[in-house]
PDB file of N, CA and C in Angstrom:
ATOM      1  N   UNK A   1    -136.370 118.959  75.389  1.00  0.00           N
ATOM      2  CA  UNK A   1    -135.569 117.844  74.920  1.00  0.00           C
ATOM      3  C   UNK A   1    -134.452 117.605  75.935  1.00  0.00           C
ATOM      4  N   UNK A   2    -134.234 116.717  76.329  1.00  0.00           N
ATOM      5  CA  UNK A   2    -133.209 116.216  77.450  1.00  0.00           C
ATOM      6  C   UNK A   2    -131.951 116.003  76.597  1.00  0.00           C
ATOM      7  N   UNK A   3    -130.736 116.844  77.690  1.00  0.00           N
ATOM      8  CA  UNK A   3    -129.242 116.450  76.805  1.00  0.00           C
ATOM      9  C   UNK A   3    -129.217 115.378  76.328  1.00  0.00           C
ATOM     10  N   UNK A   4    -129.489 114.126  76.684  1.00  0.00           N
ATOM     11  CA  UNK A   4    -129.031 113.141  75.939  1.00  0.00           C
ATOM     12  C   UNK A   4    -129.678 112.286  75.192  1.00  0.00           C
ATOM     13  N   UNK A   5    -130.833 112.921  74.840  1.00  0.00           N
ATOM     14  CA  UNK A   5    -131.579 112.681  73.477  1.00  0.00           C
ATOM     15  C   UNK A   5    -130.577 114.051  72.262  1.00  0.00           C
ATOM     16  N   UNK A   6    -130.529 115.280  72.625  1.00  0.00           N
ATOM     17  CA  UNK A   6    -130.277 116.201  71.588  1.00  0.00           C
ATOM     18  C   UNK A   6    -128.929 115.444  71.728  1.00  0.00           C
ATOM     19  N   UNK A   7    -127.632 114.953  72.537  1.00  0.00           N
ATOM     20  CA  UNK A   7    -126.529 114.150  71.954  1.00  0.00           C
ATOM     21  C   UNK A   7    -126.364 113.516  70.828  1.00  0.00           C
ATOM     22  N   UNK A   8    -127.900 112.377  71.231  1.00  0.00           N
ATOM     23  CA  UNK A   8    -127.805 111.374  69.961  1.00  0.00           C
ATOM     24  C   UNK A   8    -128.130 112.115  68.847  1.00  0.00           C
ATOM     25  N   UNK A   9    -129.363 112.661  68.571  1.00  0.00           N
ATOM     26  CA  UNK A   9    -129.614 113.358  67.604  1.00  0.00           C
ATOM     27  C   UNK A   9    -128.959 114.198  67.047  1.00  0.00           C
ATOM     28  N   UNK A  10    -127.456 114.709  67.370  1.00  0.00           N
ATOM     29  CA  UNK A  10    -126.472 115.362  66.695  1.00  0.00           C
ATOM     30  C   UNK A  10    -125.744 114.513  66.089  1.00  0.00           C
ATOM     31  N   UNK A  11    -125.314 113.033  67.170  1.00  0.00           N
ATOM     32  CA  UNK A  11    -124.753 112.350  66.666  1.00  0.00           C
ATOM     33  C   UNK A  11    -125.297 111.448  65.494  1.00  0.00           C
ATOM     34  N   UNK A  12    -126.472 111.293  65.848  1.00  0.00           N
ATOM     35  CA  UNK A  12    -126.889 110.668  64.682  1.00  0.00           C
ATOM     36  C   UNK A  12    -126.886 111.656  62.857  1.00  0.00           C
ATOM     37  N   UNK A  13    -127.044 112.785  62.979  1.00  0.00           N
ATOM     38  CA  UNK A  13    -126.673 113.414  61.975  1.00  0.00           C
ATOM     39  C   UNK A  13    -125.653 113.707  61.356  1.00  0.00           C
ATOM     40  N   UNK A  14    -124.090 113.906  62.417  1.00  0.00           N
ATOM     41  CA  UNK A  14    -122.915 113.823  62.072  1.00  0.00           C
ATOM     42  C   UNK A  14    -123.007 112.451  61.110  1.00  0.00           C
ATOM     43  N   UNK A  15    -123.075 111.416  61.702  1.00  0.00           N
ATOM     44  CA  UNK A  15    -122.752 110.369  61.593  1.00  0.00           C
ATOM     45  C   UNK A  15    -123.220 109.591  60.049  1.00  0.00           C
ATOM     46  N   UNK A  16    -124.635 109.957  59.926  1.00  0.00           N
ATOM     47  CA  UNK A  16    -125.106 109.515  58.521  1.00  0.00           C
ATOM     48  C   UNK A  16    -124.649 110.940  57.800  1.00  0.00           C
ATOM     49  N   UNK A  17    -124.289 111.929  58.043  1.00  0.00           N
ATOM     50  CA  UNK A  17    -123.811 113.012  57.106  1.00  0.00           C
ATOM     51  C   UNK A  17    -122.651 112.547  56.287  1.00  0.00           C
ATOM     52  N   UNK A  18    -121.700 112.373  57.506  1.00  0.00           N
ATOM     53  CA  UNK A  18    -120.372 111.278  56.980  1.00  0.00           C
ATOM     54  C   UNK A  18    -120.198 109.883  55.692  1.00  0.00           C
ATOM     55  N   UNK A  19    -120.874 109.357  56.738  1.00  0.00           N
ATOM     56  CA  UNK A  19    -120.926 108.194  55.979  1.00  0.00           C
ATOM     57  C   UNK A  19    -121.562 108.690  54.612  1.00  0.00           C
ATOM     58  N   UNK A  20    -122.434 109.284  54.296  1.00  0.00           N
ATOM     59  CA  UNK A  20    -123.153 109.697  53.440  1.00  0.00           C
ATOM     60  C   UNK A  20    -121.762 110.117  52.714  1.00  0.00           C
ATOM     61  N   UNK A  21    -120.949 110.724  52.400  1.00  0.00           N
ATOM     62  CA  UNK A  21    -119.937 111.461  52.009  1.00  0.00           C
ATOM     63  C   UNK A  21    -119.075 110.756  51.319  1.00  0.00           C
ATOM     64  N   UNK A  22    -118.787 109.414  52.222  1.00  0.00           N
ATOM     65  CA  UNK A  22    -117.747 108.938  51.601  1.00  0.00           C
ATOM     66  C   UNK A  22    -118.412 107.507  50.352  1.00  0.00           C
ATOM     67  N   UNK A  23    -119.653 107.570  51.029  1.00  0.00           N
ATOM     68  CA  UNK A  23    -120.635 106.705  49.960  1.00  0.00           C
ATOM     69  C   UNK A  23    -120.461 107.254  48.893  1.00  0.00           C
ATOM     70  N   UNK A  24    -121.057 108.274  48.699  1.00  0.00           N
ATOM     71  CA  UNK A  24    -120.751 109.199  47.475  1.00  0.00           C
ATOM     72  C   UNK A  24    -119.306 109.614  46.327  1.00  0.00           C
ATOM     73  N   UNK A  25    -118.603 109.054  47.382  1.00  0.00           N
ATOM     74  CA  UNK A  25    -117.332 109.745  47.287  1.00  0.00           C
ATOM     75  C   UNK A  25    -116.701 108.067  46.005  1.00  0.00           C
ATOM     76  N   UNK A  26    -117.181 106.938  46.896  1.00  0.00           N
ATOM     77  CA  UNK A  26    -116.526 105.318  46.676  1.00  0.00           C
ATOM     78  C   UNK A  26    -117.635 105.375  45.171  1.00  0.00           C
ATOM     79  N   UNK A  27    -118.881 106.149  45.267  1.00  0.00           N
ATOM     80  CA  UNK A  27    -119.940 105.091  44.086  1.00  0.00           C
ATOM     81  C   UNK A  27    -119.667 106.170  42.740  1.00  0.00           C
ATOM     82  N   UNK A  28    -118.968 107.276  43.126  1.00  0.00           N
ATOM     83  CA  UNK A  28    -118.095 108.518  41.758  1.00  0.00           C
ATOM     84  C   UNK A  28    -117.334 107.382  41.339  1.00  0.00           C
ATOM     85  N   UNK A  29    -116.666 107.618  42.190  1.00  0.00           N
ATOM     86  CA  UNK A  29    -115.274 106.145  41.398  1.00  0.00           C
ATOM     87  C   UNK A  29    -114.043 107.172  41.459  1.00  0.00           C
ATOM     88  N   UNK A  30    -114.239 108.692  42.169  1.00  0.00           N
ATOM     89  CA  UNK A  30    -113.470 109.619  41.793  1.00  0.00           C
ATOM     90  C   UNK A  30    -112.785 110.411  43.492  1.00  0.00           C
ATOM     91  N   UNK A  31    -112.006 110.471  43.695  1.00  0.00           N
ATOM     92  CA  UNK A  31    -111.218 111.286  44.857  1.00  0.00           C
ATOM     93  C   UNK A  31    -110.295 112.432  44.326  1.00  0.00           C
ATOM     94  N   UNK A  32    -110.924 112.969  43.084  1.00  0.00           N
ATOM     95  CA  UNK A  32    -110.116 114.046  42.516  1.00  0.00           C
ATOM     96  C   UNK A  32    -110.238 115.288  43.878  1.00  0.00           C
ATOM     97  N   UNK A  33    -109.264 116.495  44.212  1.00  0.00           N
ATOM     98  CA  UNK A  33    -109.701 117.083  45.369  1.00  0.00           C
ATOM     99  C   UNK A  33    -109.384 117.079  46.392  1.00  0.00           C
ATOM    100  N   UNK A  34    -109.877 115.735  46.799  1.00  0.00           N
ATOM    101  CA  UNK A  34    -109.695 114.950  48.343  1.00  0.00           C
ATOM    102  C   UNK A  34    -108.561 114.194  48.507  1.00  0.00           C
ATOM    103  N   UNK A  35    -108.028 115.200  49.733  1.00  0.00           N
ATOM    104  CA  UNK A  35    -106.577 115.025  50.194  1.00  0.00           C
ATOM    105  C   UNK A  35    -106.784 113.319  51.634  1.00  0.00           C
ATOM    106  N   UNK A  36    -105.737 112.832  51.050  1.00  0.00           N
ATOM    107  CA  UNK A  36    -105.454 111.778  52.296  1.00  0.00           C
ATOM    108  C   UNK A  36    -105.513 112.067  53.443  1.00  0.00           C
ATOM    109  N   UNK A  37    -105.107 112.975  53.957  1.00  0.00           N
ATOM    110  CA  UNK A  37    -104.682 114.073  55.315  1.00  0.00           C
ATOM    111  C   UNK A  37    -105.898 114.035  55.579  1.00  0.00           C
ATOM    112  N   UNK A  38    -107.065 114.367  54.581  1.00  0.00           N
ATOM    113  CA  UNK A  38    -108.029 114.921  55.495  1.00  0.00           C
ATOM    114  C   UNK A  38    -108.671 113.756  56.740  1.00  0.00           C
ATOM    115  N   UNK A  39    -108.203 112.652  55.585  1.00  0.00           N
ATOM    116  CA  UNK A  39    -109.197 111.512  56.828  1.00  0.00           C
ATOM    117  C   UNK A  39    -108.278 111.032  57.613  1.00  0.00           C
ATOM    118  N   UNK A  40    -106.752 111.029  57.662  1.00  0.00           N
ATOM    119  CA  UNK A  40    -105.800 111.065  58.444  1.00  0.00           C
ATOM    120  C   UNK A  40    -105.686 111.683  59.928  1.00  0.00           C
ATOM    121  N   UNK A  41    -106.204 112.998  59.891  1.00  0.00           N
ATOM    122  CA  UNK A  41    -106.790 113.899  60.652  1.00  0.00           C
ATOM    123  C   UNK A  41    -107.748 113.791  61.604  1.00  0.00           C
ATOM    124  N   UNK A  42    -109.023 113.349  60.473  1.00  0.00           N
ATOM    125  CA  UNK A  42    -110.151 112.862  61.387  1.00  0.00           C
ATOM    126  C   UNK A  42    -109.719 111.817  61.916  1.00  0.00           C
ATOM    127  N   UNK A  43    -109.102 110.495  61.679  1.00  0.00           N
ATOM    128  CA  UNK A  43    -108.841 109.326  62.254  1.00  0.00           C
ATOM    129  C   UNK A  43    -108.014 109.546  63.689  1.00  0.00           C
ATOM    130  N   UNK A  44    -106.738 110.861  63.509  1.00  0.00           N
ATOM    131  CA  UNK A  44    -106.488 110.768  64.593  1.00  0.00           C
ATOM    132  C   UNK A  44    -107.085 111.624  65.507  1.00  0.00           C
ATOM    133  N   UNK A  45    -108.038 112.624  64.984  1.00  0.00           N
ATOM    134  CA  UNK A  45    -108.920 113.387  66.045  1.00  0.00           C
ATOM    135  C   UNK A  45    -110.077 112.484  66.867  1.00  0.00           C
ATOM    136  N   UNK A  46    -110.570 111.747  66.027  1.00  0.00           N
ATOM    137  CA  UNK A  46    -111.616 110.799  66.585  1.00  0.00           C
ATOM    138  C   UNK A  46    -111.161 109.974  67.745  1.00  0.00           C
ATOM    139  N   UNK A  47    -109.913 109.244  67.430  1.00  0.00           N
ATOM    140  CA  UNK A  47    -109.538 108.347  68.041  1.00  0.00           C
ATOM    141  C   UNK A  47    -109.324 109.140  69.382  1.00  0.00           C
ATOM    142  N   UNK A  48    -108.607 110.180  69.480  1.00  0.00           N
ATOM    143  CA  UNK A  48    -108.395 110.878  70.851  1.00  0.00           C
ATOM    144  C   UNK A  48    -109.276 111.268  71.383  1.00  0.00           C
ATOM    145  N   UNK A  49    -110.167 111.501  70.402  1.00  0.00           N
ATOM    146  CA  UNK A  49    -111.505 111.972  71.224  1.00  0.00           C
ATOM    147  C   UNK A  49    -112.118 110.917  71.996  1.00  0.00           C
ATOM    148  N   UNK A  50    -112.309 109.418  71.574  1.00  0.00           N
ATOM    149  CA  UNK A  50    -112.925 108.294  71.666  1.00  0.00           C
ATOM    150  C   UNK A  50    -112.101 108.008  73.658  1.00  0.00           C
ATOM    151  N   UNK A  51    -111.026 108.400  73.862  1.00  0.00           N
ATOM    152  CA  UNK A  51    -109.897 108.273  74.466  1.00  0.00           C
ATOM    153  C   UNK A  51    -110.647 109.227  76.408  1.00  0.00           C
ATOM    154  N   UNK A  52    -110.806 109.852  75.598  1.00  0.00           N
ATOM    155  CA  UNK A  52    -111.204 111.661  75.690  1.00  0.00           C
ATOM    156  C   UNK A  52    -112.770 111.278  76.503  1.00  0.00           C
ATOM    157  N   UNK A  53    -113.573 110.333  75.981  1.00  0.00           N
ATOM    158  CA  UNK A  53    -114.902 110.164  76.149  1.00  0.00           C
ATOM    159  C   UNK A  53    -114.950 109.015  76.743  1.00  0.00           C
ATOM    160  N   UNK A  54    -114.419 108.890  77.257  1.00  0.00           N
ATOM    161  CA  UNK A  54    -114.003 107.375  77.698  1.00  0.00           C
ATOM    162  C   UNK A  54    -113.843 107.757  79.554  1.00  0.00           C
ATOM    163  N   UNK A  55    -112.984 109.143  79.412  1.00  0.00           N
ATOM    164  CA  UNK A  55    -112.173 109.348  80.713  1.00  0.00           C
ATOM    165  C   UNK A  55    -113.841 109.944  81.279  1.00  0.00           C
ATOM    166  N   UNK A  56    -114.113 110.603  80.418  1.00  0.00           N
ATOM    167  CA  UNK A  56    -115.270 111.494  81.218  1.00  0.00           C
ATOM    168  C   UNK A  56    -116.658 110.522  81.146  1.00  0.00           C
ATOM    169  N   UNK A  57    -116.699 109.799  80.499  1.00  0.00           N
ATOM    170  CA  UNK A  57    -117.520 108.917  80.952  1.00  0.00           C
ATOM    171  C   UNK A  57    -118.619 109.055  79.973  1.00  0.00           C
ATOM    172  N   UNK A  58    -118.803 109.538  78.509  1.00  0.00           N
ATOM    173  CA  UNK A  58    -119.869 110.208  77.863  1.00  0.00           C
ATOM    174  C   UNK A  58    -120.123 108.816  76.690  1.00  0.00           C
ATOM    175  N   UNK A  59    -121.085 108.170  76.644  1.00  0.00           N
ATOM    176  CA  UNK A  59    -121.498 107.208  75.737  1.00  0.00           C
ATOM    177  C   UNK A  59    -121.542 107.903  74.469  1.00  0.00           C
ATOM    178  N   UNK A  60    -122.363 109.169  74.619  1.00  0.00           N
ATOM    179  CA  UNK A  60    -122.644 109.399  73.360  1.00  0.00           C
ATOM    180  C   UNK A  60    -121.779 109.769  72.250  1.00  0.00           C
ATOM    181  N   UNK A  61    -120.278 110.046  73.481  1.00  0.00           N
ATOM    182  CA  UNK A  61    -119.193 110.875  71.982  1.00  0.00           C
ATOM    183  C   UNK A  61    -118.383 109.724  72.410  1.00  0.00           C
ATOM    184  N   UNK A  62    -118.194 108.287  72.877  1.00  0.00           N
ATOM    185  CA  UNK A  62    -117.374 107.060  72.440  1.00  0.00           C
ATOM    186  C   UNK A  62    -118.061 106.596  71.161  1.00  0.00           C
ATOM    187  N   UNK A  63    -119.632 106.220  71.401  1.00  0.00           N
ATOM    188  CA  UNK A  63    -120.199 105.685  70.308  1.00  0.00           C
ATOM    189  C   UNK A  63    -119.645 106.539  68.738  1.00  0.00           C
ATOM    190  N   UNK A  64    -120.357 108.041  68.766  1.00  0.00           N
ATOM    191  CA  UNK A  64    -119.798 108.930  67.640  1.00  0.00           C
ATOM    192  C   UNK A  64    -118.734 108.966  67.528  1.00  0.00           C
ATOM    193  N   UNK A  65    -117.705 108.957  68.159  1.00  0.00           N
ATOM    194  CA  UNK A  65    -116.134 108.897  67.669  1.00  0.00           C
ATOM    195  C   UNK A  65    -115.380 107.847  67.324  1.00  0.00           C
ATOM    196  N   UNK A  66    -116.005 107.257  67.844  1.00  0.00           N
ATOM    197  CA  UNK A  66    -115.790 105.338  67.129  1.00  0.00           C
ATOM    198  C   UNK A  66    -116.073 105.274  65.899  1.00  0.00           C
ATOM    199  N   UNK A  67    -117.567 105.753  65.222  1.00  0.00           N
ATOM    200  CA  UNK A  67    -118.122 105.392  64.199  1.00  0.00           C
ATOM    201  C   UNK A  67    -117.113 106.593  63.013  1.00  0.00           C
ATOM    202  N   UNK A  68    -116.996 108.098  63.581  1.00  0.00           N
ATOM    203  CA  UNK A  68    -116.062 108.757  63.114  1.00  0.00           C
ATOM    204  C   UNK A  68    -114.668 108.374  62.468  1.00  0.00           C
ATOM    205  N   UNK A  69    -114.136 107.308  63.678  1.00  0.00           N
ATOM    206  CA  UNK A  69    -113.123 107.044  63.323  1.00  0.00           C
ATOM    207  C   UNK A  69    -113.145 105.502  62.067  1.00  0.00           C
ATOM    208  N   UNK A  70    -113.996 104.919  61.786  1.00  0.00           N
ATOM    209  CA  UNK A  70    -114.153 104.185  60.792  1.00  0.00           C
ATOM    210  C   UNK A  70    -114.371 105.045  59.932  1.00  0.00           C
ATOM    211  N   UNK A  71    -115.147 105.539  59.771  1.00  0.00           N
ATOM    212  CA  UNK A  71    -115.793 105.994  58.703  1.00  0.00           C
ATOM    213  C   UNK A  71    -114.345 107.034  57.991  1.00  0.00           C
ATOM    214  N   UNK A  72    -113.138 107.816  58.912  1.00  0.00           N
ATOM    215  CA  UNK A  72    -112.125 107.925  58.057  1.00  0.00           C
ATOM    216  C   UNK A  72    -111.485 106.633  57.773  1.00  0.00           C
ATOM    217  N   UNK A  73    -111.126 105.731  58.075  1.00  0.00           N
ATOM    218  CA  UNK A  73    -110.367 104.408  57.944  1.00  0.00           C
ATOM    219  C   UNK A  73    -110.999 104.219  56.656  1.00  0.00           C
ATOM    220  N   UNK A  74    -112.385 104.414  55.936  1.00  0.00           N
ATOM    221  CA  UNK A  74    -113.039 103.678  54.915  1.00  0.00           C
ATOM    222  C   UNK A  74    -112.765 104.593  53.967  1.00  0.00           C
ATOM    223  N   UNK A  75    -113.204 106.181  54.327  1.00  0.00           N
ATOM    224  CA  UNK A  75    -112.744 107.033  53.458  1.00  0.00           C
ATOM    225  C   UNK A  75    -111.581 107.357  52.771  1.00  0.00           C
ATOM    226  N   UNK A  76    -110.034 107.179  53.889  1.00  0.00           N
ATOM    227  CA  UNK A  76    -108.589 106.893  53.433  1.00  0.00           C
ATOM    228  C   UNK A  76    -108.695 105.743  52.602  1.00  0.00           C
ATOM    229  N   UNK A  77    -109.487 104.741  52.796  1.00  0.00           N
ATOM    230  CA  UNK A  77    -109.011 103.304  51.860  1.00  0.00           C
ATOM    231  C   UNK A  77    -109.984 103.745  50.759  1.00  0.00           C
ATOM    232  N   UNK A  78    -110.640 104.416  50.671  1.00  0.00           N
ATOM    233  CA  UNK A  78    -111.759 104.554  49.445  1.00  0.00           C
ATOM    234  C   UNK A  78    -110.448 105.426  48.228  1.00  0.00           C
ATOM    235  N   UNK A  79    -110.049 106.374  49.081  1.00  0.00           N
ATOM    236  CA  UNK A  79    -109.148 107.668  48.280  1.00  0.00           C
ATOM    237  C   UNK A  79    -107.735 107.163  47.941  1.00  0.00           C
ATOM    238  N   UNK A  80    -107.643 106.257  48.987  1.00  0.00           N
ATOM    239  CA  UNK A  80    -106.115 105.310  48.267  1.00  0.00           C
ATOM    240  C   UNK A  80    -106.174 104.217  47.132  1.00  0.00           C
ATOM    241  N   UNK A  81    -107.730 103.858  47.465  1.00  0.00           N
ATOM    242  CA  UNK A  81    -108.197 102.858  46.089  1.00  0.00           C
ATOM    243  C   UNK A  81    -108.175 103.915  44.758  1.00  0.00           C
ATOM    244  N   UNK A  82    -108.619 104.758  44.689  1.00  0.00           N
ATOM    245  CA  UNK A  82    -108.881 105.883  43.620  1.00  0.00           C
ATOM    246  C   UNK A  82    -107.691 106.164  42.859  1.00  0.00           C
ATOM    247  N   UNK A  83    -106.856 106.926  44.432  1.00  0.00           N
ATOM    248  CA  UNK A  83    -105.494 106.948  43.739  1.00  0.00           C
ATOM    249  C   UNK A  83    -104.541 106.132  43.015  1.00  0.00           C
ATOM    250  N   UNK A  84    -104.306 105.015  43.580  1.00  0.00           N
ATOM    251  CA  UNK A  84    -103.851 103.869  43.011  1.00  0.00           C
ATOM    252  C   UNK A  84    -104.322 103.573  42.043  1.00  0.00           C
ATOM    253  N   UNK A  85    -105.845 103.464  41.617  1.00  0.00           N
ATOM    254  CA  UNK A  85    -106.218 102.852  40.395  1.00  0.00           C
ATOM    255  C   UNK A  85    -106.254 104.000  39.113  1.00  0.00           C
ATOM    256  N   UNK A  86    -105.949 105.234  39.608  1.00  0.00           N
ATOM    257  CA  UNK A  86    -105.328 106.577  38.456  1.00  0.00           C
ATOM    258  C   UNK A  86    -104.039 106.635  38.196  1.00  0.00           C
ATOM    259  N   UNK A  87    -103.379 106.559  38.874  1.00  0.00           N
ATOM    260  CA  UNK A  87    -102.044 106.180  38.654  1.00  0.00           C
ATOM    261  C   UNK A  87    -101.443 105.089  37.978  1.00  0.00           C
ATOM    262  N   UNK A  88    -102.479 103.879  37.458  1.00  0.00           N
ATOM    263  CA  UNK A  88    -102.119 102.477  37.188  1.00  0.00           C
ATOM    264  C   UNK A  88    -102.788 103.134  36.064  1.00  0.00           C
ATOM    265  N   UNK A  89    -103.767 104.019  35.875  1.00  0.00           N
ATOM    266  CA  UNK A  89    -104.159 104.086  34.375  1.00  0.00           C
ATOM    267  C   UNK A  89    -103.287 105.027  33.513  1.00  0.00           C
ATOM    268  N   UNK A  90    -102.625 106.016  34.253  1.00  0.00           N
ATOM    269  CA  UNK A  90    -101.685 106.836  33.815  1.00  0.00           C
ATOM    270  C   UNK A  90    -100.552 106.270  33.128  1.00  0.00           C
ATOM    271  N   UNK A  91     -99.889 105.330  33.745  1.00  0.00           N
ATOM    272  CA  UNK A  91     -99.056 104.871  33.854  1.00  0.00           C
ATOM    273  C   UNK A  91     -99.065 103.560  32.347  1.00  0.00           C
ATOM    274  N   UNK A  92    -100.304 103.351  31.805  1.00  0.00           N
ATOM    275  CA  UNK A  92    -100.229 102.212  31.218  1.00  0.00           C
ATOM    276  C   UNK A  92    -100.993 103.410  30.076  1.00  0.00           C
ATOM    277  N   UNK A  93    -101.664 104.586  30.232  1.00  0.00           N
ATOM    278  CA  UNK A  93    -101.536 105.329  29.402  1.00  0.00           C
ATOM    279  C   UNK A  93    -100.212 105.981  28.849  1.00  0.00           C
ATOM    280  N   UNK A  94     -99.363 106.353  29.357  1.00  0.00           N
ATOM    281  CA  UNK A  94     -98.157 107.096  28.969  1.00  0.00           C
ATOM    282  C   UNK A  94     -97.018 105.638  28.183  1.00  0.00           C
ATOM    283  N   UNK A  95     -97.587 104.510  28.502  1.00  0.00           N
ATOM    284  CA  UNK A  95     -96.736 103.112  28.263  1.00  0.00           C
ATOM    285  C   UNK A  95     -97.608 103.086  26.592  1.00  0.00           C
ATOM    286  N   UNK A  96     -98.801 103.201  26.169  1.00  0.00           N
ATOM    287  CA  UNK A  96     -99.758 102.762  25.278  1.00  0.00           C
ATOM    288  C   UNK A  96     -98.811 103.436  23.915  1.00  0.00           C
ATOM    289  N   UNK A  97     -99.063 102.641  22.787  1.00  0.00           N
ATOM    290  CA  UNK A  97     -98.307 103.080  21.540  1.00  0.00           C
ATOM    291  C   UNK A  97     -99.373 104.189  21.111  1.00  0.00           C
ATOM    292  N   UNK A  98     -98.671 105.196  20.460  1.00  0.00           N
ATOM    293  CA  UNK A  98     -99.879 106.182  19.682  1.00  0.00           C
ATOM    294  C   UNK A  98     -99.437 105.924  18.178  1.00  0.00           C
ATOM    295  N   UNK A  99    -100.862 105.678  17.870  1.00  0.00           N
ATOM    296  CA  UNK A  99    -100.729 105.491  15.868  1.00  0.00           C
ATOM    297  C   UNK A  99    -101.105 106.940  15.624  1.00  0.00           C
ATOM    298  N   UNK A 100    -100.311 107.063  14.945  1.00  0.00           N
ATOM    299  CA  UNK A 100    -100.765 108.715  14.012  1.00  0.00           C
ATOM    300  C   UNK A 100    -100.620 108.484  12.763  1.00  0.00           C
TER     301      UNK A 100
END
């Protein structure tokens, strides 16, 4: 197998592993767990990496670190949608009259 077939083929597994993750993550409806940071992290690891792959000249880790770095951008907005919309239910729960 030539390096830059086994590249893609890592990258291609990272890559639908990910995405796979946060699919899962948006169609729960739930980010109980999952810290903001984490895709904060990846966003800014990717991005440097993307930076990083750029200087050395490597297609295969601009392409993957590009797609990396969306795929936290979607995951932070998936986990900030979550949060926000638990907090708005909390909030209009603790507001709700209780009949006893």
């Amino acid at each position: 197998m030539s390096p830059e077939l086994l590249g893609w083929s890592a990258s291609l597994i990272l890559v639908v592993t990910i995405a796979y993750q946060v699919y899962t993550q948006w169609q729960s409806g739930d980010s109980d767990g999952v810290s903001p940071w984490l895709f904060i992290g990846q966003l800014v690891a990717s991005t440097t990496f993307v930076f990083y792959a750029v200087l050395i000249g490597s297609t295969v880790f601009i392409v993957t670190n590009a797609l990396m770095a969306l795929s936290a951008v979607t995951g932070l907005t998936v986990c900030m949608v979550h949060q926000r919309r638990d907090k708005k239910a909390a909030i209009c729960e603790q507001a709700r009259p209780r009949i006893t």
